[in-house]
N, C-alpha and C. Protein backbone atom coordinates (compact mmCIF):
# COMPACT_ATOMS: atom_id res chain seq x y z
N UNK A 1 -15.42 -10.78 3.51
CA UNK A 1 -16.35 -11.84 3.89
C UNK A 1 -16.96 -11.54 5.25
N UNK A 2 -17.56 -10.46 5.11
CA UNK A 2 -18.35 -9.70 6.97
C UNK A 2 -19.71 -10.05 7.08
N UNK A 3 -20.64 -9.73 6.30
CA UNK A 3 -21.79 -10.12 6.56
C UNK A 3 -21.85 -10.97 6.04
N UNK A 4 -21.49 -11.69 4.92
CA UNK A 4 -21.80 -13.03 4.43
C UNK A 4 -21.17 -14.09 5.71
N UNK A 5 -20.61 -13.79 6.16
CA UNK A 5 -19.96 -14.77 7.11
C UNK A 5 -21.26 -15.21 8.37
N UNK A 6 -22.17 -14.33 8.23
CA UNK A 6 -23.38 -14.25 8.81
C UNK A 6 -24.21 -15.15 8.31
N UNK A 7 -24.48 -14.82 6.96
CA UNK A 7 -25.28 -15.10 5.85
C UNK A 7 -24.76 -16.91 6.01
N UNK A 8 -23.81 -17.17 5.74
CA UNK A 8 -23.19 -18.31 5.10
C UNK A 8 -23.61 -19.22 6.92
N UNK A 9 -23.43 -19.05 7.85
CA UNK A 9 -23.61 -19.70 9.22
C UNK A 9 -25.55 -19.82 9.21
N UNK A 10 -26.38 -18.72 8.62
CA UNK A 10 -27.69 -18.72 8.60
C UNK A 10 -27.75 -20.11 7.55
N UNK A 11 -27.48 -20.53 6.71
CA UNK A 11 -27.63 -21.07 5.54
C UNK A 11 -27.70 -22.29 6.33
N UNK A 12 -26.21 -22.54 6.71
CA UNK A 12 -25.94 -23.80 7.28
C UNK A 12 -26.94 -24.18 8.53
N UNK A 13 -27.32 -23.51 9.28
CA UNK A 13 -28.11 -23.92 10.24
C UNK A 13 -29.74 -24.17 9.55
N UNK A 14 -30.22 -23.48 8.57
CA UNK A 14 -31.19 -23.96 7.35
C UNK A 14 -30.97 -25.43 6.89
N UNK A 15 -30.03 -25.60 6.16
CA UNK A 15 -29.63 -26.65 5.97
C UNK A 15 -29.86 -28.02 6.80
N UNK A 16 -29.15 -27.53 8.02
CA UNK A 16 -29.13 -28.71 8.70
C UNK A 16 -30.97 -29.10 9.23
N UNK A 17 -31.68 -27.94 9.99
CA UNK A 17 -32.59 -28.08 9.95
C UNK A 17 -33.40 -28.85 8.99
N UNK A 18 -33.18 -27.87 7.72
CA UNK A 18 -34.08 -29.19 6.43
C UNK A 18 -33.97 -31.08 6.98
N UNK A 19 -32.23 -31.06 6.99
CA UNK A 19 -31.59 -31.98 7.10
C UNK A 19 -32.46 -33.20 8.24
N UNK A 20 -32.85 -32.59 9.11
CA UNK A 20 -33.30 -33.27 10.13
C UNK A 20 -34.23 -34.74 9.98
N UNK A 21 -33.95 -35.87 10.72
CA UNK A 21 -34.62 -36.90 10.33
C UNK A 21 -36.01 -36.72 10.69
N UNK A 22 -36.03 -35.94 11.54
CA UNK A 22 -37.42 -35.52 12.14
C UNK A 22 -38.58 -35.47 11.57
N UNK A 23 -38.27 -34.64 10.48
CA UNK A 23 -38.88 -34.00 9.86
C UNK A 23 -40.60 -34.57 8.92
N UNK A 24 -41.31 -34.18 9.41
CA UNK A 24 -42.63 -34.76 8.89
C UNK A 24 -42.76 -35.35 7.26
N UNK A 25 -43.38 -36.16 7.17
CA UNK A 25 -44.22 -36.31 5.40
C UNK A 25 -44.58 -35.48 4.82
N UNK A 26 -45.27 -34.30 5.39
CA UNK A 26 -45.80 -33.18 5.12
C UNK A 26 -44.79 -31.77 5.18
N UNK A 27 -43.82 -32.17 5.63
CA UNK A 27 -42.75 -30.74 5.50
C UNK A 27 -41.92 -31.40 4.53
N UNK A 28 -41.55 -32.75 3.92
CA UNK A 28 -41.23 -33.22 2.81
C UNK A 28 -41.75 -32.69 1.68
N UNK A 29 -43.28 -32.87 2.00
CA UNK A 29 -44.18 -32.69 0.57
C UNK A 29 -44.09 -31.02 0.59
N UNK A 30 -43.89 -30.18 1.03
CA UNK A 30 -44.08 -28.73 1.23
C UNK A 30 -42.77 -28.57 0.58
N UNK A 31 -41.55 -28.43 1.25
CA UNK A 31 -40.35 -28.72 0.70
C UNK A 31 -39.15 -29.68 0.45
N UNK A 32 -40.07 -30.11 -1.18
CA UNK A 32 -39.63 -30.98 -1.37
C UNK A 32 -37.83 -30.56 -2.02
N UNK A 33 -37.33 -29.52 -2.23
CA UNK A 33 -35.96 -29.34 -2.65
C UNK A 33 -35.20 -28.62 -1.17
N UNK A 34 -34.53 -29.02 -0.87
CA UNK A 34 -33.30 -28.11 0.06
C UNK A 34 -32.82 -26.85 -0.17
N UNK A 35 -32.21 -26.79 -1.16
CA UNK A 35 -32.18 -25.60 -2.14
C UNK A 35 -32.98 -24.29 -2.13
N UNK A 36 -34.30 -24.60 -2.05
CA UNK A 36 -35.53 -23.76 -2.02
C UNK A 36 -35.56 -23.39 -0.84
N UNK A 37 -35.84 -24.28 0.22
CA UNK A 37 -35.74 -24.06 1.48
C UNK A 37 -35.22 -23.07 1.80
N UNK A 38 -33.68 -23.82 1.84
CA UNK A 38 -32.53 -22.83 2.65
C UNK A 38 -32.39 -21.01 1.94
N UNK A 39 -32.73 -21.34 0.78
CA UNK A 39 -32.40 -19.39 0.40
C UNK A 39 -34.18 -19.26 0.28
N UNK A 40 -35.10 -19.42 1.37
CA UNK A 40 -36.55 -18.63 1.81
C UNK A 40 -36.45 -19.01 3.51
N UNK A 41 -35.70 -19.56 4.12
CA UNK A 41 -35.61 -19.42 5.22
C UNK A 41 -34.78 -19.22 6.30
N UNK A 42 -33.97 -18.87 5.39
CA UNK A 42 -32.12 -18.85 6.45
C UNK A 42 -32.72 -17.24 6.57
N UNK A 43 -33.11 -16.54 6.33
CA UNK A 43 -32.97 -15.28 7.35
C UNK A 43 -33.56 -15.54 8.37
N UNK A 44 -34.49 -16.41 8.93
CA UNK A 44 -35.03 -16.94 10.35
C UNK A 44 -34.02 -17.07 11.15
N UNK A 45 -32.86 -17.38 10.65
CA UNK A 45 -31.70 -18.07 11.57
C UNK A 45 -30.58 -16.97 11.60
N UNK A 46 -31.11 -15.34 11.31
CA UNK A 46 -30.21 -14.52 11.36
C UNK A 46 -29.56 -14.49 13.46
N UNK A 47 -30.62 -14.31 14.40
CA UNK A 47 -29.95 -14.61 15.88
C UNK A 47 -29.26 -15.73 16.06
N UNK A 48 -30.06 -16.61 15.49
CA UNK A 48 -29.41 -17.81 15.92
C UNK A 48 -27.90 -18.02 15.84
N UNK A 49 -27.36 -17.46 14.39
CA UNK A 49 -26.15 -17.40 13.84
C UNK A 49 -24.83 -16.37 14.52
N UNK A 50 -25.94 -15.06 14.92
CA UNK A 50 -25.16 -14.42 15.73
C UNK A 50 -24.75 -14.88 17.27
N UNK A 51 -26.07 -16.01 18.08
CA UNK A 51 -25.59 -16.45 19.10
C UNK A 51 -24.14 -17.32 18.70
N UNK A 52 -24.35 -17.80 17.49
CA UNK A 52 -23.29 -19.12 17.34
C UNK A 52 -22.01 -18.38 17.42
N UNK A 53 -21.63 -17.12 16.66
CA UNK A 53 -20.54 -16.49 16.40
C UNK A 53 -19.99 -15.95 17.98
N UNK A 54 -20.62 -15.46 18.39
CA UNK A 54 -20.55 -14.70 19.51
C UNK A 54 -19.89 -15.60 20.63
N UNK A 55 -20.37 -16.99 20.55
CA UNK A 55 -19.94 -18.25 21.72
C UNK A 55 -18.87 -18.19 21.19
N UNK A 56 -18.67 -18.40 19.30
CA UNK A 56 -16.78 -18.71 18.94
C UNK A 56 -15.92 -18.04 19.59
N UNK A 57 -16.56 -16.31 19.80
CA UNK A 57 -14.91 -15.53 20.13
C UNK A 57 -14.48 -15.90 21.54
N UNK A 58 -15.57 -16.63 22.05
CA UNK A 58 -15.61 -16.39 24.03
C UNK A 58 -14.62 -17.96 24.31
N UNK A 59 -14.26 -18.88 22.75
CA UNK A 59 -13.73 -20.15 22.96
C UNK A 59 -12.28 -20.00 22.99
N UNK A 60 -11.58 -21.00 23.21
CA UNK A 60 -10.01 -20.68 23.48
C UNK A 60 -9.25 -20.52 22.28
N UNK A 61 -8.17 -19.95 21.84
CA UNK A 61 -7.44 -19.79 20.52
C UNK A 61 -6.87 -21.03 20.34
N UNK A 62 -7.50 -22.37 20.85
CA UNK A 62 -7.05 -23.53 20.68
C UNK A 62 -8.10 -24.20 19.38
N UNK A 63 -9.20 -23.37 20.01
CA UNK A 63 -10.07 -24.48 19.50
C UNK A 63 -10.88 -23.24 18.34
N UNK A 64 -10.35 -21.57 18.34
CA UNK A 64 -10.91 -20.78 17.37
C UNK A 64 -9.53 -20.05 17.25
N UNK A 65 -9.03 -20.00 15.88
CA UNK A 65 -7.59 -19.39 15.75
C UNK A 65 -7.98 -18.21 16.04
N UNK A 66 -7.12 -16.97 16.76
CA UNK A 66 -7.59 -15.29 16.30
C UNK A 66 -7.45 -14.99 15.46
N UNK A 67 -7.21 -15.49 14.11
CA UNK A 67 -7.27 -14.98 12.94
C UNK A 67 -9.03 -14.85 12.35
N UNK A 68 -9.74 -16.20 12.68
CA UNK A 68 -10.64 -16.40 12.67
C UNK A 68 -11.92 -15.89 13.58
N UNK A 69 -11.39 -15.62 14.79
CA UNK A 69 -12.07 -14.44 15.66
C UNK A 69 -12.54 -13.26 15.06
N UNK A 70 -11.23 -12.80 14.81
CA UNK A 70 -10.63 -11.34 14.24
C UNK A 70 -11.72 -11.03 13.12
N UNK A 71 -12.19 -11.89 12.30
CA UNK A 71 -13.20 -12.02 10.76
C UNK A 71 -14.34 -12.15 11.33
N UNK A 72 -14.89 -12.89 12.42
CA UNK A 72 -16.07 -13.29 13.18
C UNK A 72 -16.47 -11.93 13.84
N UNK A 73 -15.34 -11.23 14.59
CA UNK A 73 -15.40 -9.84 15.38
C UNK A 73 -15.90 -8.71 14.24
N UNK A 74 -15.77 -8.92 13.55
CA UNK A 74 -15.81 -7.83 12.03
C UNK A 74 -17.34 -8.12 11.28
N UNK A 75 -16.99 -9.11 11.25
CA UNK A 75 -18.80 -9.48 10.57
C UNK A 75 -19.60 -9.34 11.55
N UNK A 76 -19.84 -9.37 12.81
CA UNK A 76 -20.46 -8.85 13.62
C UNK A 76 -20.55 -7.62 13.80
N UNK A 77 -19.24 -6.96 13.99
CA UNK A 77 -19.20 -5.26 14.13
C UNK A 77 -20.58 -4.73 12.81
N UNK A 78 -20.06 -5.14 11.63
CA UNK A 78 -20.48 -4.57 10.36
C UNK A 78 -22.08 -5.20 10.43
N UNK A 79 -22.34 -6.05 10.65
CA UNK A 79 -23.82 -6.65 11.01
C UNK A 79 -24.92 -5.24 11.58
N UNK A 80 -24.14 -5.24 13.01
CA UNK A 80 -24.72 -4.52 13.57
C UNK A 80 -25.09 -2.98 13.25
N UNK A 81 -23.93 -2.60 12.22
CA UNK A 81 -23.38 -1.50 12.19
C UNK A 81 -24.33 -0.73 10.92
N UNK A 82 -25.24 -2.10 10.47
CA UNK A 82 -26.29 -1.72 9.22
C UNK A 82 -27.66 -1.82 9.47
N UNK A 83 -27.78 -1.83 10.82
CA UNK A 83 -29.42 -2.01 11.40
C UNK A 83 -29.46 -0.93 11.79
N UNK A 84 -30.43 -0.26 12.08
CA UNK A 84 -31.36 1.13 11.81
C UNK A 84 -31.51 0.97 13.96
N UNK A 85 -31.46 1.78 14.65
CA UNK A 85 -31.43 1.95 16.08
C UNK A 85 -32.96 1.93 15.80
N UNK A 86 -33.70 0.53 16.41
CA UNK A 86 -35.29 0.78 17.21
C UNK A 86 -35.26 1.41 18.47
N UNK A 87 -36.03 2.26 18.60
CA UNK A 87 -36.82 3.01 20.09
C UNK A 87 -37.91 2.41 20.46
N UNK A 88 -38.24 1.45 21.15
CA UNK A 88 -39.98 1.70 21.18
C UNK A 88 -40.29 0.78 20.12
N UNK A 89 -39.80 0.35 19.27
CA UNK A 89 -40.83 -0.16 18.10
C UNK A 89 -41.21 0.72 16.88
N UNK A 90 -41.71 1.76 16.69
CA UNK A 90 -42.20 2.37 16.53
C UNK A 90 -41.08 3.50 15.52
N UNK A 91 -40.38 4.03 15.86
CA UNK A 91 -39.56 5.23 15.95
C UNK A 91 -38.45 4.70 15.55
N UNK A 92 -37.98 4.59 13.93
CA UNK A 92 -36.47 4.66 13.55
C UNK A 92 -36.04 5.61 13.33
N UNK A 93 -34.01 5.67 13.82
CA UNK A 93 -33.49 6.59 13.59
C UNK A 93 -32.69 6.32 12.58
N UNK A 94 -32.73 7.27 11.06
CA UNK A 94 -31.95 6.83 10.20
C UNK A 94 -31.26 8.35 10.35
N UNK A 95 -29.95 8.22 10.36
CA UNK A 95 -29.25 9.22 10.16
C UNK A 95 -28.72 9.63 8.22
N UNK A 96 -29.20 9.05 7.96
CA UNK A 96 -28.99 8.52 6.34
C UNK A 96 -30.11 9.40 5.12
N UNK A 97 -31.06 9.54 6.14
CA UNK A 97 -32.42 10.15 5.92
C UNK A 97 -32.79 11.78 6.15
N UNK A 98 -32.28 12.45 5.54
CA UNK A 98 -31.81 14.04 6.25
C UNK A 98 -33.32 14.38 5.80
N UNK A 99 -33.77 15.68 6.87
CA UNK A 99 -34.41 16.49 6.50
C UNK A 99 -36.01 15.80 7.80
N UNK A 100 -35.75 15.05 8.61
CA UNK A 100 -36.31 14.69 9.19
C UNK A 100 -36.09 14.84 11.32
N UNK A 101 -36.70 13.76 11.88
CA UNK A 101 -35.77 14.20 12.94
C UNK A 101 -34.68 13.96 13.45
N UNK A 102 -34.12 12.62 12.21
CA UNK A 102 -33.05 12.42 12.86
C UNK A 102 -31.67 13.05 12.44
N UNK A 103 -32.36 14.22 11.02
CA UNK A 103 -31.10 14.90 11.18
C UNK A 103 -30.65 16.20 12.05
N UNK A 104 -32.10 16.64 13.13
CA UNK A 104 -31.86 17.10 14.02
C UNK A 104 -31.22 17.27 15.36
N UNK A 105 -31.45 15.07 15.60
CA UNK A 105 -30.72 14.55 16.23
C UNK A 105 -28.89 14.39 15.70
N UNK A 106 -29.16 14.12 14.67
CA UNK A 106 -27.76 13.95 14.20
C UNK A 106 -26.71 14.94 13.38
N UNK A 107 -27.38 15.56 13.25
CA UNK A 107 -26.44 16.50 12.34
C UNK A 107 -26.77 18.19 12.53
N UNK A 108 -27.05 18.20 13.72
CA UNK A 108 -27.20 19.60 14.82
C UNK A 108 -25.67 19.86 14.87
């Protein structure tokens, strides 16, 4: 449960958003199901989710067990660990991708 643990905190913060009393007549009439919403817009809330996780591990083992850290620390590791290094914008390095420059960079 590593990246979904990501996935599943994006959802919920979707959710609640929908949830909001705030929310206009016109973002009613747009989305009118929750459902729909939340699985076309919870990847918006992919930082957001990582700020949330990131505050858990920094809280006391009172109030976040380390067992629960420990799963939070992991889905983060593995998060990160599947995004492609940006340079610049411009310039990805896939090491995955041979025959280019980054297997010059990488596999020299």
């Amino acid at each position: 449960m590593t990246v979904q643990m990501i996935q599943h905190v994006c959802r919920e913060i979707a959710g609640e958003f929908y949830e909001d009393a705030k929310r206009s007549e016109r973002f009613r009439a747009i989305w009118p199901d929750v459902r729909v919403f939340i699985a076309r817009t919870w990847p918006m809330h992919i930082e957001t989710a990582r700020t949330i996780l990131t505050d858990m591990l920094r809280r006391s083992d009172a109030e976040v067990p380390p067992h629960q850290k420990e799963a939070i620390y992991e889905a983060l590791i593995e998060d990160r660990q599947r995004q492609p290094v940006n340079l610049g914008g411009a310039m990805l390095l896939r090491p995955d991708h041979p025959g280019t420059i980054e297997r010059k960079i990488f596999h020299s």
